[in-house]
N, C-alpha and C. Protein backbone atom coordinates (compact mmCIF):
# COMPACT_ATOMS: atom_id res chain seq x y z
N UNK A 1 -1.61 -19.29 39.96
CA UNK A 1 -2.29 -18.17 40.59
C UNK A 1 -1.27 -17.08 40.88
N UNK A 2 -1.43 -16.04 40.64
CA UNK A 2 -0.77 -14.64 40.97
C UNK A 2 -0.66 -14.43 42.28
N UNK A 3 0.08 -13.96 43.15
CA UNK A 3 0.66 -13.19 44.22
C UNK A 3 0.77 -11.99 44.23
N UNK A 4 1.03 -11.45 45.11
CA UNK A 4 1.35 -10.22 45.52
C UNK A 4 2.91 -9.65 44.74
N UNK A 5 3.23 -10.77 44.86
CA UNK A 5 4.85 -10.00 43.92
C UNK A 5 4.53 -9.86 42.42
N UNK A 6 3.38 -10.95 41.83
CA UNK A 6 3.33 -11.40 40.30
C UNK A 6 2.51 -10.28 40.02
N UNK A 7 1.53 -9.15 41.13
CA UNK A 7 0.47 -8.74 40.80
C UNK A 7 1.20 -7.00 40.70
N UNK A 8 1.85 -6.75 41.97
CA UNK A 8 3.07 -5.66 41.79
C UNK A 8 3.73 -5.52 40.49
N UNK A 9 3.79 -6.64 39.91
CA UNK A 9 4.84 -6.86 38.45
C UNK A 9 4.40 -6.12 37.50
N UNK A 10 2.54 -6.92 37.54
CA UNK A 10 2.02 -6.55 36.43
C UNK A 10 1.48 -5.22 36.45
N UNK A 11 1.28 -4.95 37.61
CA UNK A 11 0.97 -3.24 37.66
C UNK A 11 2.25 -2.00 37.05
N UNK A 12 3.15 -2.79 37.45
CA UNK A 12 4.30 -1.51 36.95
C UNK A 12 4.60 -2.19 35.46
N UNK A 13 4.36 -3.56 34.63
CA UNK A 13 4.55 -3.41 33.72
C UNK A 13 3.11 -2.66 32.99
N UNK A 14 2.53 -2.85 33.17
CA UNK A 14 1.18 -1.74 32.82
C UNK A 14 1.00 -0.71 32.45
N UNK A 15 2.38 0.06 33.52
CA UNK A 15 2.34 1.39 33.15
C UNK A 15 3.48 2.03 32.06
N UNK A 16 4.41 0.69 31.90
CA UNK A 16 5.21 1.16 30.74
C UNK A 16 6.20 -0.46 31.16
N UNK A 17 5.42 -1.01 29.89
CA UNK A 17 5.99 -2.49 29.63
C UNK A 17 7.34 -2.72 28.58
N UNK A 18 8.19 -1.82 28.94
CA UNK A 18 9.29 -1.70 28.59
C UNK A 18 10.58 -1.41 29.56
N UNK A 19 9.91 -1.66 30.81
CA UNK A 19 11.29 -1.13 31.84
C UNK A 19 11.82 -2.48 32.15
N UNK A 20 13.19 -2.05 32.70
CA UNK A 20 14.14 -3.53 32.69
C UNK A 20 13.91 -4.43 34.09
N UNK A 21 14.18 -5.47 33.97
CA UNK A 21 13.86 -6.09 35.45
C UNK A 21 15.28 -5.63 36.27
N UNK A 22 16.16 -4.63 35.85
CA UNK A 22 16.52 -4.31 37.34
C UNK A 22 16.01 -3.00 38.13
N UNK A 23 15.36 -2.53 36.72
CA UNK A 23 14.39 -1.25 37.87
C UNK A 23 13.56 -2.06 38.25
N UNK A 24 12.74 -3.05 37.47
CA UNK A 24 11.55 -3.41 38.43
C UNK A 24 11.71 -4.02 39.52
N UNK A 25 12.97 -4.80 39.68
CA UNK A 25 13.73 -5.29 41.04
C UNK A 25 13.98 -4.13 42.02
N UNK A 26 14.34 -3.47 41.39
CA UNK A 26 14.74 -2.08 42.36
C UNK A 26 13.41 -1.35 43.01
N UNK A 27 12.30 -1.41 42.21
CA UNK A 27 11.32 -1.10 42.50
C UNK A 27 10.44 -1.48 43.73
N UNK A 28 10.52 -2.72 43.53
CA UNK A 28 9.72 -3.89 44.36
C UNK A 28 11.00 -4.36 45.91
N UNK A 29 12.00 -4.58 44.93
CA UNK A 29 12.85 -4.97 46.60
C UNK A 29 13.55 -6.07 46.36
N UNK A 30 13.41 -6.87 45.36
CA UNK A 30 14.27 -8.22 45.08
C UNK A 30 14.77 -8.49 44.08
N UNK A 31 15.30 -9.45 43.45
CA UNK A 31 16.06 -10.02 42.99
C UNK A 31 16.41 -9.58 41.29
N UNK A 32 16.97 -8.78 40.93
CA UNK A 32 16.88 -9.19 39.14
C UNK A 32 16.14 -10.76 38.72
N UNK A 33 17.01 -11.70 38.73
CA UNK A 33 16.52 -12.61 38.58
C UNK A 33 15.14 -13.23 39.26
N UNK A 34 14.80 -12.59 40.26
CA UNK A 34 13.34 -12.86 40.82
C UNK A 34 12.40 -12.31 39.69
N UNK A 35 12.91 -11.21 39.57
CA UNK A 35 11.77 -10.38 38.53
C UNK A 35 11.93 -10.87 37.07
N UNK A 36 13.34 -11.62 36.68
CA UNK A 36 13.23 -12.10 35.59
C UNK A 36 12.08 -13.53 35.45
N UNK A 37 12.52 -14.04 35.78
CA UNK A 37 11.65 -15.69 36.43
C UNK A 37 10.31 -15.71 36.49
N UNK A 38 10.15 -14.43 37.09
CA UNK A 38 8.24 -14.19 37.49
C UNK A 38 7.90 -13.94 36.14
N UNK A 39 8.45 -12.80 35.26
CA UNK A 39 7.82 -11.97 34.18
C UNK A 39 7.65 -12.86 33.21
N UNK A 40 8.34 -13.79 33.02
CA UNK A 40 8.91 -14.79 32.38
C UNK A 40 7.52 -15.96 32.33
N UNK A 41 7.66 -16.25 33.34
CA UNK A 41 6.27 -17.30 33.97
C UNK A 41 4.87 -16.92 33.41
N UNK A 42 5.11 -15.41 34.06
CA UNK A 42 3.81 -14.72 33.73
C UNK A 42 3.21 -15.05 32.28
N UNK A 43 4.32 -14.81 31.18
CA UNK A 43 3.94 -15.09 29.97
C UNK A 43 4.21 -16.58 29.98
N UNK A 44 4.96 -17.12 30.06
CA UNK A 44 4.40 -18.39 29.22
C UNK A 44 3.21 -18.83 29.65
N UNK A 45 2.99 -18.58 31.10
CA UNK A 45 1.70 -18.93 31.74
C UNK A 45 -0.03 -18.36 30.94
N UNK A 46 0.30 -17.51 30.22
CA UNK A 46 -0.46 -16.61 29.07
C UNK A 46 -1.17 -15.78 30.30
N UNK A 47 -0.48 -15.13 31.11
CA UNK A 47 -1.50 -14.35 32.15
C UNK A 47 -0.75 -12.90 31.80
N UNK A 48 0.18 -12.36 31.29
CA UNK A 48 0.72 -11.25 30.36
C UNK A 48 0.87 -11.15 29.26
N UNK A 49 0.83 -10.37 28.43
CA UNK A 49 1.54 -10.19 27.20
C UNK A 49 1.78 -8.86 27.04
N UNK A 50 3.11 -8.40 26.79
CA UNK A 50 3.62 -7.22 27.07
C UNK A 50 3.39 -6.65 25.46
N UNK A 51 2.50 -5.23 24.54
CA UNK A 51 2.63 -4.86 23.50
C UNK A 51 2.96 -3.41 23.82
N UNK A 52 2.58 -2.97 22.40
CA UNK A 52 2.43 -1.26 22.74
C UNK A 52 1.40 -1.31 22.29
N UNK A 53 0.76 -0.25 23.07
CA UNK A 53 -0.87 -0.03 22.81
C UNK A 53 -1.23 1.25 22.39
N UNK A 54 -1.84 1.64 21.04
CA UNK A 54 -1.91 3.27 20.62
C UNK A 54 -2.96 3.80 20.27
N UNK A 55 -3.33 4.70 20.63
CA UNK A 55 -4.66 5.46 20.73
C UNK A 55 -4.90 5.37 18.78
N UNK A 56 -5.46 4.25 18.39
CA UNK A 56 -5.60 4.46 16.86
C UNK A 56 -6.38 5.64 16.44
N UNK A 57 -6.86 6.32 17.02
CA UNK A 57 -7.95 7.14 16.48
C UNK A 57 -6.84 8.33 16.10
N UNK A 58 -5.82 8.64 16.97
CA UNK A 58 -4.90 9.47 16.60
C UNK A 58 -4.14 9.76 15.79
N UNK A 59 -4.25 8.30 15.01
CA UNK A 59 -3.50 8.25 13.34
C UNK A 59 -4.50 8.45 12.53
N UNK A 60 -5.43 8.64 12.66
CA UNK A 60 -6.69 8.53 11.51
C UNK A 60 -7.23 7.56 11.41
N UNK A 61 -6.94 6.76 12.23
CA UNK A 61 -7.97 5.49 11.62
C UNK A 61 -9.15 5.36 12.42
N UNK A 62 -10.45 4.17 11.72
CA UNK A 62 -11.47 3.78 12.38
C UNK A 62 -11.81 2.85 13.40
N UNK A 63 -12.12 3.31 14.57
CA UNK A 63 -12.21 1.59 15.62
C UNK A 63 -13.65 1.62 15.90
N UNK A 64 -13.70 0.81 15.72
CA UNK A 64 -15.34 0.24 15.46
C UNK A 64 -15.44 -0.64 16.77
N UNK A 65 -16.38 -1.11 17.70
CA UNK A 65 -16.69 -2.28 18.95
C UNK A 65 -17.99 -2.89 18.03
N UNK A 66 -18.02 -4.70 17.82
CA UNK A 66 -18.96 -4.98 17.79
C UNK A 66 -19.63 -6.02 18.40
N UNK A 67 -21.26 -5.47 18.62
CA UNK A 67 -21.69 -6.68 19.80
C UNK A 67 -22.33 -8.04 18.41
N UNK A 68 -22.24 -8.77 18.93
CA UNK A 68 -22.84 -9.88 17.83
C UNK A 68 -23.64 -11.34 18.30
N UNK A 69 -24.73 -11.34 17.79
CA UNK A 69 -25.34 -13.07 18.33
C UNK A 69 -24.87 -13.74 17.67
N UNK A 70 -25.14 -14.86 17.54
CA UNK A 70 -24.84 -16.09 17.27
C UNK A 70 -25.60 -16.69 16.50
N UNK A 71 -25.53 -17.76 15.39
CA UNK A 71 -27.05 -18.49 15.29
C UNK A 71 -26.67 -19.84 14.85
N UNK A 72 -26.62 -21.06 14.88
CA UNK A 72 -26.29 -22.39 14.52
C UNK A 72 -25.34 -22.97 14.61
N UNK A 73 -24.44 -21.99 15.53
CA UNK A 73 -23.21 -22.78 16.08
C UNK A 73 -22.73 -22.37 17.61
N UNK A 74 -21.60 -22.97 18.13
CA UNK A 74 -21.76 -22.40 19.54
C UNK A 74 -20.44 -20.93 19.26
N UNK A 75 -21.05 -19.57 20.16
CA UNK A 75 -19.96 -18.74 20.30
C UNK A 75 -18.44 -19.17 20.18
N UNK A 76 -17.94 -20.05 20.89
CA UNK A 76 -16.76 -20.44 20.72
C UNK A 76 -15.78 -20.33 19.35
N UNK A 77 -16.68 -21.40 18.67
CA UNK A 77 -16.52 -21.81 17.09
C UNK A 77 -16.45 -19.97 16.24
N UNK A 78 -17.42 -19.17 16.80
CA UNK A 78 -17.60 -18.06 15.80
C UNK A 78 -16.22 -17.27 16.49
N UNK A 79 -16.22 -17.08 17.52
CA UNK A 79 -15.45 -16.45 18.17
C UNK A 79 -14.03 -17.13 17.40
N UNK A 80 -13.38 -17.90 17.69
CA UNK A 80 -11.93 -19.04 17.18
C UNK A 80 -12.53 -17.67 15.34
N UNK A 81 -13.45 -18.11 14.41
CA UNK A 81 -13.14 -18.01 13.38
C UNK A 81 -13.23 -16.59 12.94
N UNK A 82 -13.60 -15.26 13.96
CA UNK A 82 -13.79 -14.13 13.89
C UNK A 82 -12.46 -13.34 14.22
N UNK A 83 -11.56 -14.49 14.85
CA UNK A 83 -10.26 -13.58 15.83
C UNK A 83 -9.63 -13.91 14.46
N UNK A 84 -9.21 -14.66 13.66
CA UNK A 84 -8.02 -15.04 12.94
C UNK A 84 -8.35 -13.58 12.16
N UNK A 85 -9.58 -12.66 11.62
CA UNK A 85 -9.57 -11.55 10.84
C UNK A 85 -8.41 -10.44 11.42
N UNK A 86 -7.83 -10.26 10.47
CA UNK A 86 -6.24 -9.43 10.27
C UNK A 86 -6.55 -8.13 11.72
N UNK A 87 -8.35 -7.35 11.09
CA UNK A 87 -8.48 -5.94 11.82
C UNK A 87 -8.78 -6.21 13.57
N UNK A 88 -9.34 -7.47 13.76
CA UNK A 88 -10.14 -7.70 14.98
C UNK A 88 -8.91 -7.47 15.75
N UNK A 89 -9.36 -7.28 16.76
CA UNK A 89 -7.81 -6.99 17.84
C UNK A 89 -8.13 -7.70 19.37
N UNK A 90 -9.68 -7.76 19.27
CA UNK A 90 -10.48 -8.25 20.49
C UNK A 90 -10.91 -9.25 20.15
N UNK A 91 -11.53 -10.18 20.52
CA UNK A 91 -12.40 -10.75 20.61
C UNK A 91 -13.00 -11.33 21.94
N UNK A 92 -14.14 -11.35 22.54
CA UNK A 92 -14.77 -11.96 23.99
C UNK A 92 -16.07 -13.10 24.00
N UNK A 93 -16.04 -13.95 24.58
CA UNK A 93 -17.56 -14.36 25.07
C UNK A 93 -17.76 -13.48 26.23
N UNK A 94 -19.70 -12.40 25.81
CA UNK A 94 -20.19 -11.95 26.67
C UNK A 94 -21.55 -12.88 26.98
N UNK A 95 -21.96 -12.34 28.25
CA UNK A 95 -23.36 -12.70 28.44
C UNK A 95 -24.49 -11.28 28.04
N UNK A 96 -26.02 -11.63 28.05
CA UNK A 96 -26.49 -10.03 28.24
C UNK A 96 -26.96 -10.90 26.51
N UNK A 97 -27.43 -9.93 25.81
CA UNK A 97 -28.69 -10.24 24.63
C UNK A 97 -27.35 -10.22 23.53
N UNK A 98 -26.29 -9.90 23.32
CA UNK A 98 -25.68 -10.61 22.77
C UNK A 98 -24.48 -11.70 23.18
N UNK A 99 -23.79 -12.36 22.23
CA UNK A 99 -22.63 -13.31 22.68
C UNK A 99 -21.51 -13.29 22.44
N UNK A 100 -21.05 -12.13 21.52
CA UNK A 100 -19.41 -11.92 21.39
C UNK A 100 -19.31 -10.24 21.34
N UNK A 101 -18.33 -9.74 22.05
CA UNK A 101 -17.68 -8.58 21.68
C UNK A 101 -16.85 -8.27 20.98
N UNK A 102 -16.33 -8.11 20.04
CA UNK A 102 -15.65 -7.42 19.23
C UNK A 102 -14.73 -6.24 19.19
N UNK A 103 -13.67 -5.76 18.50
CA UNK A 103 -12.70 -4.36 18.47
C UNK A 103 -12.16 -4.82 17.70
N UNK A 104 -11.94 -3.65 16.81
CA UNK A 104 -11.22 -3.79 15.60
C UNK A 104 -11.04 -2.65 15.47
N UNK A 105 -9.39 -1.86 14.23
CA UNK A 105 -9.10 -0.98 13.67
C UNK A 105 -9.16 -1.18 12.19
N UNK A 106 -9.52 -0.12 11.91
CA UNK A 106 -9.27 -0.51 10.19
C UNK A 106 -8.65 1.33 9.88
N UNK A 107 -7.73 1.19 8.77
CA UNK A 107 -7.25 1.94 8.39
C UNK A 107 -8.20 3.40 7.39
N UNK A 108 -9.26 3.26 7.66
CA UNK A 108 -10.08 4.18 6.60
C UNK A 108 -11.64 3.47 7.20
N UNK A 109 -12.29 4.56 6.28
CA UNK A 109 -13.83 3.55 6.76
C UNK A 109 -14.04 2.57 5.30
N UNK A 110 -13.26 3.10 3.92
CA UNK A 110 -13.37 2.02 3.35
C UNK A 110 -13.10 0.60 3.66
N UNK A 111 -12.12 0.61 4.58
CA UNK A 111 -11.75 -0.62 4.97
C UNK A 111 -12.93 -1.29 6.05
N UNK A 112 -13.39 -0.29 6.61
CA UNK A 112 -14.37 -0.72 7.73
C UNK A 112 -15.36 -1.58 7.33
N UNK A 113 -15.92 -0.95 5.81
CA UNK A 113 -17.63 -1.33 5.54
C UNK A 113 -16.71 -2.80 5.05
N UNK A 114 -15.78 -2.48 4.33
CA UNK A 114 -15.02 -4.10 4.31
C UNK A 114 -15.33 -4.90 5.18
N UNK A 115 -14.40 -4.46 6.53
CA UNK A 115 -14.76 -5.75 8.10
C UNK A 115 -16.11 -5.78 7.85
N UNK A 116 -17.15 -5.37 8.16
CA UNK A 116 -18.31 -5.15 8.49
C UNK A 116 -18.67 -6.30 7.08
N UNK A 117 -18.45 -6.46 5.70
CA UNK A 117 -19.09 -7.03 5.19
C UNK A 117 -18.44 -8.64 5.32
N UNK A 118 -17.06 -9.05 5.82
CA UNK A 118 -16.36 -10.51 5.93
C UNK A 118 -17.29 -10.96 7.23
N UNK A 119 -17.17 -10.23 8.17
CA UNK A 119 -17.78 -10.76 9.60
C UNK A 119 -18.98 -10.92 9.33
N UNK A 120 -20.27 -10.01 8.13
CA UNK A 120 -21.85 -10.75 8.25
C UNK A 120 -21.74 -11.97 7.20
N UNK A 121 -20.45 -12.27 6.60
CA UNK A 121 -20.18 -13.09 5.94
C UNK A 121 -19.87 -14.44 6.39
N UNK A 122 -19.40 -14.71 8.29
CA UNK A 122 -18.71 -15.87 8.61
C UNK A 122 -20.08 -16.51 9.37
N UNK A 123 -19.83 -18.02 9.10
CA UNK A 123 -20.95 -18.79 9.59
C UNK A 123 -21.13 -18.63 11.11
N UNK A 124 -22.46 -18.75 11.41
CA UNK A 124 -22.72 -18.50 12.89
C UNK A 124 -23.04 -16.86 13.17
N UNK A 125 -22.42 -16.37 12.45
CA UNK A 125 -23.08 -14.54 12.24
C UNK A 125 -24.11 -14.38 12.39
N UNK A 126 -25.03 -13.78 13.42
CA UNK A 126 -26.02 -13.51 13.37
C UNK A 126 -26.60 -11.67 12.79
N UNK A 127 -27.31 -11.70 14.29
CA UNK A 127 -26.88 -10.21 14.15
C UNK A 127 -25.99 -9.45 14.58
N UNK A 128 -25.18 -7.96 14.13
CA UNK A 128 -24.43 -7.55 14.67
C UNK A 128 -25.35 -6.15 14.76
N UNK A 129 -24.25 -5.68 15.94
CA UNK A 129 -24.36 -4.20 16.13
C UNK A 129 -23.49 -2.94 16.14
N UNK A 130 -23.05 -2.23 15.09
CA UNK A 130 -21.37 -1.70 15.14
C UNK A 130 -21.92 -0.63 16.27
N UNK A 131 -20.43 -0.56 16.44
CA UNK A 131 -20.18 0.69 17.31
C UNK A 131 -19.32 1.88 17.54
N UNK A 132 -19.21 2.78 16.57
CA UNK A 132 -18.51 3.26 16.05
C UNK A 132 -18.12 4.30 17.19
N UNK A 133 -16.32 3.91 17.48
CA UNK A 133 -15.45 5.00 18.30
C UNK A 133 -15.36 6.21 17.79
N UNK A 134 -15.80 7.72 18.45
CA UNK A 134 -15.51 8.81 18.15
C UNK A 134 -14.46 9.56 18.91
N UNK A 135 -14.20 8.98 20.03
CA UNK A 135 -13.05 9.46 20.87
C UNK A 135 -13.03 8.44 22.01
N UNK A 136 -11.79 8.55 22.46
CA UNK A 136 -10.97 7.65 23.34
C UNK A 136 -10.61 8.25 24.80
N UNK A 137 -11.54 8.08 25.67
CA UNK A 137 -11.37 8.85 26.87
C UNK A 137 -10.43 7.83 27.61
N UNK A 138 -10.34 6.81 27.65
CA UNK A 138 -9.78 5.67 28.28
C UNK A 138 -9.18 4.79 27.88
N UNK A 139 -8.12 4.25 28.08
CA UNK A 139 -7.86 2.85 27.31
C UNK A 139 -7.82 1.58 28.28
N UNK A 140 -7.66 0.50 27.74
CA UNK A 140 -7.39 -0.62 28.66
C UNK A 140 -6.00 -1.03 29.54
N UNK A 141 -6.65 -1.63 30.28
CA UNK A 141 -4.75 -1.87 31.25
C UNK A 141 -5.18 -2.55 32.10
N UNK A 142 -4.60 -3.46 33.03
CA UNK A 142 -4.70 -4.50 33.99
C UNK A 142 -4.75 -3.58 35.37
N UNK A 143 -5.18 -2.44 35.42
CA UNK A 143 -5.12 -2.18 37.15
C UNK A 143 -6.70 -2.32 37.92
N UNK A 144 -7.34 -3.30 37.17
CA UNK A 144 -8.28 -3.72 38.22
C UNK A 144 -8.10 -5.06 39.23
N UNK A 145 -6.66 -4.96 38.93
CA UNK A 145 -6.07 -5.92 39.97
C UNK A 145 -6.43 -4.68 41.00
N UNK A 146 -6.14 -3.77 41.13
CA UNK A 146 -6.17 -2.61 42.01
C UNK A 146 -7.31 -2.40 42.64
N UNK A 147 -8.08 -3.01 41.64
CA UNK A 147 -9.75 -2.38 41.88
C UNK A 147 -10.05 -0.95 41.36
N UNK A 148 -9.17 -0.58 40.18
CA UNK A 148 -9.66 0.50 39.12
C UNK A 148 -9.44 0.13 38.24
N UNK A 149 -10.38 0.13 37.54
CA UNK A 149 -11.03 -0.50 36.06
C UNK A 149 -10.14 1.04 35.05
N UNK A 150 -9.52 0.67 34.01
CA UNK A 150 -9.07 1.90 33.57
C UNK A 150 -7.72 2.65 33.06
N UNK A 151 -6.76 3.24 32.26
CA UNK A 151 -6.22 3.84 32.42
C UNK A 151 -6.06 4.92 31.72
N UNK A 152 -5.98 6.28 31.99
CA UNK A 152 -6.04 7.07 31.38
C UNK A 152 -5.14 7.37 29.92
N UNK A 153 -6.02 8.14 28.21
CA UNK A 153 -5.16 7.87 27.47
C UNK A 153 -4.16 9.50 27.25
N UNK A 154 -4.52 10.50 27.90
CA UNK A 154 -3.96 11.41 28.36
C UNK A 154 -2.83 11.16 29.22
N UNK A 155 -2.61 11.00 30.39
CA UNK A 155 -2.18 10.77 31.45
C UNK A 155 -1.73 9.14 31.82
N UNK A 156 -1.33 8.42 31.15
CA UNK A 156 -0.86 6.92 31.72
C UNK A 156 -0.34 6.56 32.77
N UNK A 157 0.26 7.66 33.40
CA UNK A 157 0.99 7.53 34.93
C UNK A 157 -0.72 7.95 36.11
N UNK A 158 -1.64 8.01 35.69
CA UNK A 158 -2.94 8.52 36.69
C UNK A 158 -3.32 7.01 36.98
């Protein structure tokens, strides 16, 4: 379970998961090695994973969200065999009239109608629903530890 020091961590790695643990020590108040140990934990514990995250739409490419049912097997199984696809970047069990969420980039929309035709291709596929990104007001980030869902893709320090 996370703390108050593990939850501080992950907020400032959030906002730029590249700073060293002696600013983030310096930041917070303790130890280099405190902050090494925690960050450390954090991941093997699989409760971080530090990437770079980039507004794909800004290179040209397509990001598609898709919602999808299920049909003759359990979500799990479709979900496990939908993530190993190269473009998917997401994958979720939701509740609500469908059962998996989806995100993916593909480099062109040729590539897209591609995804779009492997995924009505994998067993358990039911129906899907694309959802085609036209702009990126927001991206994802862990500060609803905070209780704000959100981070801006303008502004990353907001």
């Amino acid at each position: 379970m996370a703390d108050e020091l593990d939850k501080r961590l992950i907020e400032l790695l959030a906002r730029d998961g590249r700073r060293s643990f002696t600013s983030l020590a310096d930041d917070i108040g303790v130890a280099q090695s405190t902050v090494r140990t925690r960050v450390n934990r954090l991941q093997e514990d699989g409760i971080i994973t530090i990437v770079a995250i980039c507004n794909a739409l800004t290179l040209g490419h397509q990001v598609v969200r898709l919602l999808i049912r299920v049909r003759a097997l359990t979500p799990s199984d479709v979900a496990d065999n939908l993530g190993q696809i190269r473009q998917i970047n997401h994958v979720a069990l939701i509740s609500g009239s469908y059962d998996l969420y989806l995100e993916a980039t593909c480099r062109d929309q040729a590539q897209l109608i591609e995804l779009l035709d492997v995924v009505r291709q994998q067993p358990g596929v039911g129906a899907i629903q694309p959802i085609i990104v036209t702009s990126l007001a927001k991206d994802y980030t862990w500060e609803g530890l905070r209780g704000v869902a959100g981070q801006s893709v303008s502004n990353p320090n907001a």
